[in-house]
Protein backbone atom coordinates (compact mmCIF):
# COMPACT_ATOMS: atom_id res chain seq x y z
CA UNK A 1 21.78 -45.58 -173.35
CA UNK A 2 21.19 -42.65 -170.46
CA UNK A 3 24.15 -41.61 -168.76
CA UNK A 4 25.36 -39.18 -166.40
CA UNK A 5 27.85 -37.09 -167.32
CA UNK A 6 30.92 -37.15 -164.80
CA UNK A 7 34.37 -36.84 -164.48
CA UNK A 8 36.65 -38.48 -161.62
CA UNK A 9 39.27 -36.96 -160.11
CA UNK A 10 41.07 -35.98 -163.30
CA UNK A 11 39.25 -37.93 -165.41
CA UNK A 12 35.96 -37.59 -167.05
CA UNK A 13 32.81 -39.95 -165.94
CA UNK A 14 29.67 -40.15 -166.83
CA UNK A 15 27.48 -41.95 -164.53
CA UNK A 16 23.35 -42.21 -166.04
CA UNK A 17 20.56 -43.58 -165.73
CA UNK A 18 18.16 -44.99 -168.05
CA UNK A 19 18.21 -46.33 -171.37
CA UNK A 20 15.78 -45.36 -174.36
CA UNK A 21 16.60 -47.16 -177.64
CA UNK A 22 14.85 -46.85 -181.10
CA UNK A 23 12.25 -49.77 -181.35
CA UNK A 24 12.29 -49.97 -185.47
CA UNK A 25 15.79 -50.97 -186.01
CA UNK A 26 17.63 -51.53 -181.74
CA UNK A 27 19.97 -49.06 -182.95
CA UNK A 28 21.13 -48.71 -179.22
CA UNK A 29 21.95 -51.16 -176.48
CA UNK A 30 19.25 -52.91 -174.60
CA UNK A 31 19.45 -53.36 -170.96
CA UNK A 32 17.48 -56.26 -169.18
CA UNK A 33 14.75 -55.07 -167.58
CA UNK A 34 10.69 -55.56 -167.43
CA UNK A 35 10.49 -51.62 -167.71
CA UNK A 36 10.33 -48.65 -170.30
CA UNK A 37 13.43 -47.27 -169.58
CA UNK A 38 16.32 -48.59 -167.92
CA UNK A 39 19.59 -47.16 -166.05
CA UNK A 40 22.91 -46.85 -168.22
CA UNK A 41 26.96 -45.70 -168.29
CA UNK A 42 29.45 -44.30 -166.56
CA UNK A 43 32.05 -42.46 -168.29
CA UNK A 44 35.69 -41.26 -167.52
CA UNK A 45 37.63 -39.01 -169.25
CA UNK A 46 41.24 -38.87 -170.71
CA UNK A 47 43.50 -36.83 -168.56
CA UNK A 48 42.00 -35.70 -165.50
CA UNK A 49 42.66 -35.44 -161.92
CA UNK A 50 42.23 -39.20 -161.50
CA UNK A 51 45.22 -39.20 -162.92
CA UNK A 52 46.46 -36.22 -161.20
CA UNK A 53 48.11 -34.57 -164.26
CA UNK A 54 45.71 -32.09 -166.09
CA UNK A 55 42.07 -30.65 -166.16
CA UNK A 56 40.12 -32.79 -167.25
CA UNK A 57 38.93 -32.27 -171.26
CA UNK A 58 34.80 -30.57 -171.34
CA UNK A 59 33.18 -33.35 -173.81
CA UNK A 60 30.69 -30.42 -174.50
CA UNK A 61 32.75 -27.48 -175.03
CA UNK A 62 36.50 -28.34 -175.12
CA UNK A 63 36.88 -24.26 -174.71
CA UNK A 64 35.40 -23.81 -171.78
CA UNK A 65 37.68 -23.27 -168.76
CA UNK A 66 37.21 -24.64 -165.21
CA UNK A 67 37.09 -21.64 -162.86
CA UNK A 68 37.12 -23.56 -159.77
CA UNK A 69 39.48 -26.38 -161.28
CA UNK A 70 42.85 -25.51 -159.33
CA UNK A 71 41.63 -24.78 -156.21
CA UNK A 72 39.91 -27.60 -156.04
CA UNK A 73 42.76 -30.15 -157.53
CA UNK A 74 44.90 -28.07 -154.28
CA UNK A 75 42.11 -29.82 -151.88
CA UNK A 76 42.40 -33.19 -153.63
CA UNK A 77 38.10 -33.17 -154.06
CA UNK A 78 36.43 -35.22 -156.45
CA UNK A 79 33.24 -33.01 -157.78
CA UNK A 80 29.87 -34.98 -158.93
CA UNK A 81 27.57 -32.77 -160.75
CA UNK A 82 23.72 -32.94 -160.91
CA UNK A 83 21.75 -31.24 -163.82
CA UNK A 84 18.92 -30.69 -163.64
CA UNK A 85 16.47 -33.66 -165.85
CA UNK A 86 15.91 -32.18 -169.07
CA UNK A 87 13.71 -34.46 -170.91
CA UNK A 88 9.97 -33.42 -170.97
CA UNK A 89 8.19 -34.74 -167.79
CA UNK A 90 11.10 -36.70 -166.44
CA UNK A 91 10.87 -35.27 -162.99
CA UNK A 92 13.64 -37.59 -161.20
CA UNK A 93 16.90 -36.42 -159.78
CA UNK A 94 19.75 -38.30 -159.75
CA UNK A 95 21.37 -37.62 -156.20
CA UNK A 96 18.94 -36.95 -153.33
CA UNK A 97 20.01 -35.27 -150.02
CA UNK A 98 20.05 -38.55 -148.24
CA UNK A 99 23.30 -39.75 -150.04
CA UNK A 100 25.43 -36.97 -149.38
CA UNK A 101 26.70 -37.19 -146.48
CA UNK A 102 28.58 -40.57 -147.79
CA UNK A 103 29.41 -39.06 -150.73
CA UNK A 104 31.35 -36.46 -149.10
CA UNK A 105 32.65 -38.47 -146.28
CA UNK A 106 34.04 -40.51 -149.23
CA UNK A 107 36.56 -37.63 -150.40
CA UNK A 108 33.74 -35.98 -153.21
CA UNK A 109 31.97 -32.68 -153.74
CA UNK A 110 28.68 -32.24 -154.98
CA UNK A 111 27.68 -29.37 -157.32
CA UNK A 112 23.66 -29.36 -158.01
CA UNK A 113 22.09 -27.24 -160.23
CA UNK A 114 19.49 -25.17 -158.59
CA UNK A 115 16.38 -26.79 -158.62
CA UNK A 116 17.34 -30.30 -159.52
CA UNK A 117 15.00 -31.92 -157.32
CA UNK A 118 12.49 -29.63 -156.68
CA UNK A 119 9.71 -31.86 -158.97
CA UNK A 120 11.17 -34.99 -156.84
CA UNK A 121 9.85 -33.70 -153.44
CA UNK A 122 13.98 -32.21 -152.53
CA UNK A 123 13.84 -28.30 -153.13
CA UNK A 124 17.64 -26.49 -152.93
CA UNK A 125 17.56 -26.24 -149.15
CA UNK A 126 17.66 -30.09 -148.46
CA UNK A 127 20.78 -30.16 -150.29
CA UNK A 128 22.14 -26.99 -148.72
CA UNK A 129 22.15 -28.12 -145.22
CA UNK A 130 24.06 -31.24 -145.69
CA UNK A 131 27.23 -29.05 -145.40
CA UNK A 132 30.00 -27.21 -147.10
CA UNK A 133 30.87 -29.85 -149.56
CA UNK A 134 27.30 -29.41 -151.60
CA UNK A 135 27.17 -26.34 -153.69
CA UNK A 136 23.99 -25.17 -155.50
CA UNK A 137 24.86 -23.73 -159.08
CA UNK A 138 22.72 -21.51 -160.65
CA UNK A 139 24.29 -22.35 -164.24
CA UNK A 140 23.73 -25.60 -166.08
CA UNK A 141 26.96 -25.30 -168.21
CA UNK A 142 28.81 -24.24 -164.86
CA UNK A 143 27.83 -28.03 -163.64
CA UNK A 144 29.33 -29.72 -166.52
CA UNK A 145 32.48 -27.22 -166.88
CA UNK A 146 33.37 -27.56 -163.43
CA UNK A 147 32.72 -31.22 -162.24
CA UNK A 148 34.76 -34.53 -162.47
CA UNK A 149 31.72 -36.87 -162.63
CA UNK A 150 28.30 -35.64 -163.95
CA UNK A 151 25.49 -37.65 -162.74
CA UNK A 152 21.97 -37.69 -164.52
CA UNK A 153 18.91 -39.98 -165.53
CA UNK A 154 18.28 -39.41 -168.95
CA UNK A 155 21.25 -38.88 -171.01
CA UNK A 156 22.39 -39.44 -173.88
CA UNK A 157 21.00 -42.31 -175.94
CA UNK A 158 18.60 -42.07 -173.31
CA UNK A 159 17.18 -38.47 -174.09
CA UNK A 160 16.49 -38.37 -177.58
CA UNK A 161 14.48 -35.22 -177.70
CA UNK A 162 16.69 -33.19 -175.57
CA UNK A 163 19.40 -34.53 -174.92
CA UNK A 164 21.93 -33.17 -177.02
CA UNK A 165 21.54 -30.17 -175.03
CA UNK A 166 24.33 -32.01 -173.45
CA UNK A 167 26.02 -34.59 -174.82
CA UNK A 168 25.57 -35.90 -178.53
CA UNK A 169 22.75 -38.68 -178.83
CA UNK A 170 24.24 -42.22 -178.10
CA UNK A 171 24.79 -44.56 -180.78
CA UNK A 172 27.08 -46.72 -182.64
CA UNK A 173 29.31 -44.18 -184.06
CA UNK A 174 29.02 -41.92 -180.40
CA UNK A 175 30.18 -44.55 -178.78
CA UNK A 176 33.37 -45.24 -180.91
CA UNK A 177 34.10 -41.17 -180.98
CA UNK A 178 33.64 -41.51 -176.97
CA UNK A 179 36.24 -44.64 -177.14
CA UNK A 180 38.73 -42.73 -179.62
CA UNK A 181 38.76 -39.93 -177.43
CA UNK A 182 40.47 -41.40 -174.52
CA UNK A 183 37.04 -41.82 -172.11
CA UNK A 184 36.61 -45.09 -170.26
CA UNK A 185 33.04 -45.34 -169.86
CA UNK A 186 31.03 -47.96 -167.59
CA UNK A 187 27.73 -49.25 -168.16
CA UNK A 188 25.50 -49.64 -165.29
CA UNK A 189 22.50 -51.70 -167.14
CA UNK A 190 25.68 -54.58 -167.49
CA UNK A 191 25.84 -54.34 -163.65
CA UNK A 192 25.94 -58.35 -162.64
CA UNK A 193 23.40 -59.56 -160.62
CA UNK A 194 25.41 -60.69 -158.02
CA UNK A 195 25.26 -60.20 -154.04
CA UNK A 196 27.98 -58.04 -154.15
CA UNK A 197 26.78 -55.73 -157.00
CA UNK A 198 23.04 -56.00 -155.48
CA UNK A 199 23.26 -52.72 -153.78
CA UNK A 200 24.42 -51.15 -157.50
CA UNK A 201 21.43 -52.84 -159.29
CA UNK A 202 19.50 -49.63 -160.48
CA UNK A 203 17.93 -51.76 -163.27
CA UNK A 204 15.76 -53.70 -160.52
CA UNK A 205 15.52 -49.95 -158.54
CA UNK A 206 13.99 -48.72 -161.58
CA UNK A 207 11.69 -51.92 -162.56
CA UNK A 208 10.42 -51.81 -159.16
CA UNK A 209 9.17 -48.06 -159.62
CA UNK A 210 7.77 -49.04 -163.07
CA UNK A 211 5.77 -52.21 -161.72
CA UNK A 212 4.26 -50.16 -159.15
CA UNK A 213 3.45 -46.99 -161.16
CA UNK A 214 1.93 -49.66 -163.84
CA UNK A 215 -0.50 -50.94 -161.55
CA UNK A 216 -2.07 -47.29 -159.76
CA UNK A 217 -2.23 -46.27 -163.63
CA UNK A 218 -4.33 -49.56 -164.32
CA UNK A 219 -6.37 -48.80 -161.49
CA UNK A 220 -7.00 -45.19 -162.34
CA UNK A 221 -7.90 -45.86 -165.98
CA UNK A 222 -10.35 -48.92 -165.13
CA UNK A 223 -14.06 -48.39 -164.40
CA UNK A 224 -14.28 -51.20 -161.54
CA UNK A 225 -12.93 -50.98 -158.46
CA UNK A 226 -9.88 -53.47 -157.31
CA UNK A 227 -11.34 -54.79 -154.39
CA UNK A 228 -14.06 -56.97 -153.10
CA UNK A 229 -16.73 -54.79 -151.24
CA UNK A 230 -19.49 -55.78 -149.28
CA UNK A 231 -21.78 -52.39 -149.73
CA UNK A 232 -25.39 -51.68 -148.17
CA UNK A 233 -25.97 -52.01 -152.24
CA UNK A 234 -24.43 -55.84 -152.57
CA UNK A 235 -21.33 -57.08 -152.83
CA UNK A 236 -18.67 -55.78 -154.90
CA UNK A 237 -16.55 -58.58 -156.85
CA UNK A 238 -12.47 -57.92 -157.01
CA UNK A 239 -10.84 -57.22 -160.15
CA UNK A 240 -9.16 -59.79 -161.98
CA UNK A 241 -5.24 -58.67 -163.09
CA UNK A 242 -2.91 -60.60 -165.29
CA UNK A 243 0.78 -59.97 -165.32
CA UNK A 244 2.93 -61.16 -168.02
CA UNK A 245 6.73 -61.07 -167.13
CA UNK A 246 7.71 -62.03 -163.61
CA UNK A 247 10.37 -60.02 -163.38
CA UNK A 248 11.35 -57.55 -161.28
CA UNK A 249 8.73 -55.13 -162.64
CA UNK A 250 6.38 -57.79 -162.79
CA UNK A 251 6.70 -58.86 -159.23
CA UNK A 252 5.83 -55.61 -157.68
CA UNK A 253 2.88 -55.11 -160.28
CA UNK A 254 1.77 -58.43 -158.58
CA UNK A 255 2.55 -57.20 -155.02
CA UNK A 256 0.72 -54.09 -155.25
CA UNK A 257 -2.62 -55.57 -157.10
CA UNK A 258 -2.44 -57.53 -154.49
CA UNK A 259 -2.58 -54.96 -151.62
CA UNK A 260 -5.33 -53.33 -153.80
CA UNK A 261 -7.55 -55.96 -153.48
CA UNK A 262 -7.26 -57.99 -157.11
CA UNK A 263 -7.34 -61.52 -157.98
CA UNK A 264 -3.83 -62.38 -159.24
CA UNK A 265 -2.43 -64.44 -161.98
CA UNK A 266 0.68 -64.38 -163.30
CA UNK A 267 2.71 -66.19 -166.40
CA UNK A 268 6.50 -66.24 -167.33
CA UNK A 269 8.32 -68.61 -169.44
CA UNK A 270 10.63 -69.20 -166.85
CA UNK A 271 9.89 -71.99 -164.35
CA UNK A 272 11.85 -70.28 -161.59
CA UNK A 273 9.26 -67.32 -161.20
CA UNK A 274 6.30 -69.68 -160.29
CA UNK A 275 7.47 -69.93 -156.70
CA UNK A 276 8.12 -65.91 -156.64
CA UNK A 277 4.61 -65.13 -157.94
CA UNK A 278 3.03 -68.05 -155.68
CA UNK A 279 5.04 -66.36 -152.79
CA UNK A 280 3.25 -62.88 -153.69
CA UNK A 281 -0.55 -64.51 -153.42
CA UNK A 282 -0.40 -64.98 -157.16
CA UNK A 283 -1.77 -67.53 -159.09
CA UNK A 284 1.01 -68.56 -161.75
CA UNK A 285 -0.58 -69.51 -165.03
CA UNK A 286 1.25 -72.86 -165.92
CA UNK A 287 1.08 -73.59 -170.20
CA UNK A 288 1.99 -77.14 -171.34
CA UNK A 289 4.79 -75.56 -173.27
CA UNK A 290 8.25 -75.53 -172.28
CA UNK A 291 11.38 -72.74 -173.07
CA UNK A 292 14.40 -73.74 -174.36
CA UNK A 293 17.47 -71.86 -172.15
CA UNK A 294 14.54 -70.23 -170.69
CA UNK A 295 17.11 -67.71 -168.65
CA UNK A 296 20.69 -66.60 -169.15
CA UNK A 297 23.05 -66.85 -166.50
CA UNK A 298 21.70 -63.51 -164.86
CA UNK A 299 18.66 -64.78 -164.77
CA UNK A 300 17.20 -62.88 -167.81
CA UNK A 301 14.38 -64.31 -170.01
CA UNK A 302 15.71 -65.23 -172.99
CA UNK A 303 14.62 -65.15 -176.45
CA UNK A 304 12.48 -67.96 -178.03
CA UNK A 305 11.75 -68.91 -181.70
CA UNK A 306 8.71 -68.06 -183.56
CA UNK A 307 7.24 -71.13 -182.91
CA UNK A 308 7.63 -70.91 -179.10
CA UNK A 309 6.05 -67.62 -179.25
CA UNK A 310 3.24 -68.77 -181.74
CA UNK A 311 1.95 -70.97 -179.35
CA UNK A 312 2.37 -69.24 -176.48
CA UNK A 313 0.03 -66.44 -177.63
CA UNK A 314 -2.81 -69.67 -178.47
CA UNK A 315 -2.86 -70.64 -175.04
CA UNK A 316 -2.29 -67.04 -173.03
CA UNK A 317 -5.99 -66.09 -175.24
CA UNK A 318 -8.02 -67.19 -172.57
CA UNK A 319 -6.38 -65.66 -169.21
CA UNK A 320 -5.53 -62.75 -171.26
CA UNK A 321 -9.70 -62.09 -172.22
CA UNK A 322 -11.06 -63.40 -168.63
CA UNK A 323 -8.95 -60.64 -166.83
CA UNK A 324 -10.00 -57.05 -166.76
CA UNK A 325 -6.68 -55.95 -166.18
CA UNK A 326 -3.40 -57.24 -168.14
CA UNK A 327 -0.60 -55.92 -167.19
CA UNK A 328 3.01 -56.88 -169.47
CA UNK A 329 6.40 -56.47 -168.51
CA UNK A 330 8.45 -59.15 -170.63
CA UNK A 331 11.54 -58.15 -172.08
CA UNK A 332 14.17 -59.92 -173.63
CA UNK A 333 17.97 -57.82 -173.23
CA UNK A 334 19.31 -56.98 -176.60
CA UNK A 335 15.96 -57.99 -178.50
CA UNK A 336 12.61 -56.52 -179.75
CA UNK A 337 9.91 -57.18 -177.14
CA UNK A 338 8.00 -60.43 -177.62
CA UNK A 339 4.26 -59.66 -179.03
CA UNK A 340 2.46 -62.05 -176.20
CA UNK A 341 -1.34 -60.11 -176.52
CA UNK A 342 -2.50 -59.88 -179.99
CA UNK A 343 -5.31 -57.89 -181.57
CA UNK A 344 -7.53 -60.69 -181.55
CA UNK A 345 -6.86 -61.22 -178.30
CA UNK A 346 -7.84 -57.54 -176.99
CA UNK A 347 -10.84 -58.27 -179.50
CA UNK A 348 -12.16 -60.75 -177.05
CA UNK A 349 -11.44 -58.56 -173.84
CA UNK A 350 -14.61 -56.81 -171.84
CA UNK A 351 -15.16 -53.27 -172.46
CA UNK A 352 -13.61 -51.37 -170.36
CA UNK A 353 -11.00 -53.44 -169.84
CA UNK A 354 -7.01 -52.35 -169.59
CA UNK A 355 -3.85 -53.32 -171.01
CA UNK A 356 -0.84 -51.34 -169.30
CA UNK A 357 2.30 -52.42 -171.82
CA UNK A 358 5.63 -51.98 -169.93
CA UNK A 359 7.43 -53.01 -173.00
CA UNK A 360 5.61 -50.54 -175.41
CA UNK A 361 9.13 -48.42 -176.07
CA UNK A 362 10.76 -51.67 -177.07
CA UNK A 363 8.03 -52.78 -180.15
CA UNK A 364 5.69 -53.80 -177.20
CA UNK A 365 4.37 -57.27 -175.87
CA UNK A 366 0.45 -55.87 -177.27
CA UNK A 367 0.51 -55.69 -180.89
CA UNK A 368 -1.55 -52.79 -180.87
CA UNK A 369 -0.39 -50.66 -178.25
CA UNK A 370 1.72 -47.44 -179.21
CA UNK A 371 4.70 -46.17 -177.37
CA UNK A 372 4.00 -43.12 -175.41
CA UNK A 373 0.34 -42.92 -175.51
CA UNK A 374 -3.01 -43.80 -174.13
CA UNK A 375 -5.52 -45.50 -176.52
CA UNK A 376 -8.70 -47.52 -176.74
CA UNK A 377 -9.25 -49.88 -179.06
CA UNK A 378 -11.89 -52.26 -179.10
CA UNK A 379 -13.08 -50.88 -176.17
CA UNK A 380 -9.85 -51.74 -174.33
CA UNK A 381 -7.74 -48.88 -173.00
CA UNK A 382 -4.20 -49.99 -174.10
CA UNK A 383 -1.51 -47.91 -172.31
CA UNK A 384 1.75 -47.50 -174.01
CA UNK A 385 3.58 -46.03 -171.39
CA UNK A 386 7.49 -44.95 -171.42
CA UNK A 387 9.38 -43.21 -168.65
CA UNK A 388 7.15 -44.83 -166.10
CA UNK A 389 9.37 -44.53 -163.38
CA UNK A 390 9.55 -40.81 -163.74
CA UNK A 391 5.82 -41.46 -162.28
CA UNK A 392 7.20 -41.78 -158.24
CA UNK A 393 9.90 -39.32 -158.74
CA UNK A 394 10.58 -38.95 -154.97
CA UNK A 395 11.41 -42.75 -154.72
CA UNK A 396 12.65 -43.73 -157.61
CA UNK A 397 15.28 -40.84 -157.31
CA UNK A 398 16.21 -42.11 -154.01
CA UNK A 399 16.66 -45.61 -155.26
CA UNK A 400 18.84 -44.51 -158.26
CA UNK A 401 20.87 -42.40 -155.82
CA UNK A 402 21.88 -44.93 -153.36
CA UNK A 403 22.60 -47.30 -156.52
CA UNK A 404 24.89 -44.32 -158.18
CA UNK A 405 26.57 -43.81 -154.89
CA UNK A 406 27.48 -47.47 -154.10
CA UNK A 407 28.90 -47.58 -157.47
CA UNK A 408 30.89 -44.71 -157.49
CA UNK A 409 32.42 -45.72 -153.55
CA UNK A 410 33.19 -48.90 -155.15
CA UNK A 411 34.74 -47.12 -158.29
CA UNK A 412 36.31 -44.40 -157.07
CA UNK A 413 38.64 -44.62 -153.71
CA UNK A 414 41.04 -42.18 -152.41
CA UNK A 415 40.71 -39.85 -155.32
CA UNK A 416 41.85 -43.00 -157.97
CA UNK A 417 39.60 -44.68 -160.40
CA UNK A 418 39.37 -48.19 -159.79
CA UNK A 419 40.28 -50.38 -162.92
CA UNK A 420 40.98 -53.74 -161.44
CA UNK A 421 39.49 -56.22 -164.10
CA UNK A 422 40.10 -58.89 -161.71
CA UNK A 423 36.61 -57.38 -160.01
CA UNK A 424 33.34 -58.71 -161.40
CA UNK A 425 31.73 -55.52 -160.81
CA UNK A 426 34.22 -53.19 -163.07
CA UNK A 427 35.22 -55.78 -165.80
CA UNK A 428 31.51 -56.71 -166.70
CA UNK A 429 30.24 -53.03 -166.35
CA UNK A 430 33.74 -51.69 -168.55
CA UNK A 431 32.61 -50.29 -172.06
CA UNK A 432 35.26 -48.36 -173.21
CA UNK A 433 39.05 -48.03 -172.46
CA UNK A 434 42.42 -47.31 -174.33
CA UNK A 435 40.17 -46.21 -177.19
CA UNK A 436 38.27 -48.96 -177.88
CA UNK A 437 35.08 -50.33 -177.08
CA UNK A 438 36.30 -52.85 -174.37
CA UNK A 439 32.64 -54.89 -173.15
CA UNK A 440 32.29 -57.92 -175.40
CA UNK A 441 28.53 -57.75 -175.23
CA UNK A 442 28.16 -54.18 -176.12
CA UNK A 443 30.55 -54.96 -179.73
CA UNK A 444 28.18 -58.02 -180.36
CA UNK A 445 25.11 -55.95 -180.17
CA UNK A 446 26.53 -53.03 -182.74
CA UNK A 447 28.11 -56.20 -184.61
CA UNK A 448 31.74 -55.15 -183.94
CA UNK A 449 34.62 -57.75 -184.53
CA UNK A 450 35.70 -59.16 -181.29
CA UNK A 451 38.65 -58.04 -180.03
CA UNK A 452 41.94 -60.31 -180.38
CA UNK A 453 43.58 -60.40 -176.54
C-alpha cells in the first residue's frame, strides 16, 4: 500500500499514493481500481502537535531531532513534507504548485525537497514563489525529521524496490507494528465513492491517467494507424480497439481511442457500464451470460466463480481476435485479476496486433503477459505495464494533489485531526487507531479476527 509519510500537527501522518502488492500470494491490500497501481494511506502519529503536547516521534529515526520543531509549534503551523519519488522511473510529485496556496491558507506549511517535481514539468521556482509558507529543503531526511505530514506516491508497500529508504515495506506484520505504535493511519484507496468524497477519489485520478497512457502506448507500439484516412494512395481503414473493464480506466481508454480515430467496443460484466461506454461512441459487447452481484455497493466489479469466468473467456474469443488492439483494465478489489484473454486466444490474433494489460501487476487479465515488460508472443506485442500513471507525470501529479489536499482540509482543521466516526469519509478510510488495526475490511483481507465493539 503507497503512502505518504506525514505527521499532523503533533501527530504523525502519512498521506500516499499508490498501491503495489505481490501478485503470487496478495500479501498486501488491494485497492479497486482498473489500473497498475493505485493511491493508498494516511498515517498519524502518537503524540504530536495535533495533540499539542510533544514532538512528534520520527518513524525512521526515533533519534533524530526536529531543528525547526519549537519554533514552529510557537506559530501553531502544520508542516506537509514532499520527497522527492524514489522508485525507479516514477516521475510524479505529490503536491504541485497549484495547491498551495489552499494549503497554506488552511493553517499548513509546505517543506519540498529540492527537485521534487522537476521530472513532473514543476522545477523549485514554481514552488518558491507561492510565498513564505513553502520551503525548499535540500535534505531528504531534513523533510521527514522536520514535518507533521509527509506526502508521497510510492511508499511503502507501494515501493518495493526502494522504498525502505524510508519507511519499512508494508505488510501484515508493518501494519500491526504501525498500529502498536500509537499511529492512526488512513487509507485513501477505502475512500467511498460518494459525492462528498468525489473530490478525494485519487483512485479514479489515477485510473484516468492509466486509461489514457494505455491507449498512446497501444498506438505507439501498433504498426497501423488509428484512424480512417482517405490518402492520394487509397483509403486508410481505422483500427479496431477492444477494452475489457469499463471502469474508470477503461472509460478513458475508450474516450481517447475514440478521439484517435478507432472503432470501439467495449465489454464489462456489469450491466450498468453499457450506457457509459455507449455514451463514449463505444460499441458495448453484450454476452448471453449474466454476473451474479455483478458490483458491490461502490460500484466495484466483483468476483465471479470459475465457471462464470470459463465461459466468459469462450465467448470474448472472437472480439478479442477481430480487434487489433485489446486493451484490459478489469480488476476485482482484494482479488487476483481475472484471466479474460488466454493464450489461445492471442494465438488467433493478427500479427502485429497489441494487448496493453492494465492488470498485469495483479496476475494479469492475459495469461501470458508479464508484469513490467514488453513482449511478443505469437506475433502479438503483449504489454505488461505497471506504474502507468507515472507515464503523464505533469497531470497525474496535479490530480493526486488536489485529491491529497481535499483530504487533508477535510482531515485536518484548525491545527486538530479530525476523528469524527460519525463522517463517512474518516470512518471508512480509518485503518489504524488506539493500537489496533481499526478498518474491518483491511483485518478481513490479512484474515484478522474481527474486532468485538
Amino acid at each position: 500500500m503507497t503512502t505518504a509519510s506525514s505527521y499532523v500537527s503533533g501527530v504523525r501522518c502519512q498521506v500516499s499514493g499508490e498501491q503495489r502488492t505481490d501478485t503470487r500470494d496478495l500479501g498486501n491490500l488491494r485497492a479497486p481500481i482498473c489500473s497498475t497501481r493505485i493511491l493508498s494511506s494516511v498515517e498519524v502519529g502518537h503524540g504530536c502537535r495535533l495533540d499539542a503536547s510533544r514532538a512528534a516521534p520520527n518513524l525512521l529515526n526515533r533519534d533524530t531531532e526536529n531543528r525547526y520543531t519549537e519554533s514552529h509549534y510557537r506559530q501553531g503551523l502544520v508542516i506537509i513534507g514532499v520527497p522527492k519519488e524514489i522508485y525507479p522511473g516514477d516521475r510524479r510529485v505529490a503536491i504541485v504548485p497549484a495547491v498551495l496556496p489552499t494549503l497554506t491558507k488552511a493553517g499548513f506549511e509546505v517543506h519540498i525537497q529540492s527537485g521534487a517535481g522537476i521530472e513532473a514539468g514543476y522545477p523549485d521556482s514554481l514552488y518558491a514563489d507561492k510565498g513564505a509558507k513553502i520551503k525548499i529543503v535540500d535534505d531528504r531526511a531534513a523533510v521527514f525529521a522536520n514535518a507533521d505530514v509527509i506526502v508521497q506516491i510510492l511508499c511503502y508497500g507501494s515501493n518495493d524496490i526502494t522504498g525502505k529508504q524510508d519507511v519499512p515495506f508494508f505488510r501484515r506484520d508493518v501494519v500491526q507494528e504501525v498500529a502498536k505504535a500509537g499511529v492512526t493511519a488512513f487509507s485513501i484507496e477505502l475512500m467511498p465513492r460518494t459525492t462528498r468524497a468525489q473530490s478525494m477519489d485519487a483512485l479514479s485520478s489515477m485510473g484516468t491517467a492509466c486509461g489514457y497512457k494505455a491507449v498512446l502506448m497501444a498506438a505507439d507500439s501498433h504498426p497501423r494507424i488509428f484512424p480512417m484516412l482517405t490518402t492520394a494512395a487509397g483509403t486508410i481503414t481505422p483500427a479496431r480497439v477492444f477494452v475489457i473493464g469499463a471502469g474508470v480506466a477503461g472509460l478513458q481508454a475508450i474516450a481517447t481511442a475514440r478521439r484517435l480515430g478507432a472503432v470501439i467496443s467495449a465489454y464489462d460484466l456489469r450491466p450498468a457500464a453499457k450506457e457509459q461506454v455507449q455514451s463514449l461512441g463505444g460499441r458495448f459487447v453484450e454476452l448471453p451470460i449474466e454476473a451474479k452481484d455483478a458490483q458491490d455497493a461502490q460500484g466495484y466489479a466483483r468476483a465471479q466463480d470459475e465457471d462464470f469466468y470459463r465461459r466468459q473467456r469462450e465467448l470474448l474469443g472472437k472480439a478479442v481476435q477481430e480487434s487489433d488492439v485489446v486493451i484490459t483494465a478489469a480488476v476485482i478489489p482484494g482479488k487476483k485479476s481475472p484471466v479474460l484473454v488466454t493464450e489461445d486466444m492471442v494465438k488467433g490474433m493478427a500479427p502485429g496486433s497489441v494487448i496493453v494489460d492494465l492488470a498485469a501487476e495483479r496476475g494479469g487479465n492475459c495469461e501470458i503477459s508479464e508484469a513490467g515488460k514488453t513482449v511478443v508472443k505469437h506475433g502479438v506485442t503483449i504489454i505488461g505495464a505497471i506504474n502507468v500513471a507515472a507515464g503523464v507525470p505533469y497531470h497525474a501529479s496535479m490530480m493526486y494533489a488536489r485529491n491529497i489536499t481535499a483530504f487533508l482540509t477535510h482531515l485536518i482543521k484548525d491545527q486538530k485531526l479530525n476523528l469524527n466516526l460519525e463522517d463517512e469519509i474518516i470512518r471508512e478510510t480509518l485503518l489504524t487507531h488506539g493500537g489496533e488495526v481499526v478498518n474491518a475490511r483491511v483485518r478481513e483481507f490479512f484474515m484478522l479476527p474481527a474486532l468485538t465493539p
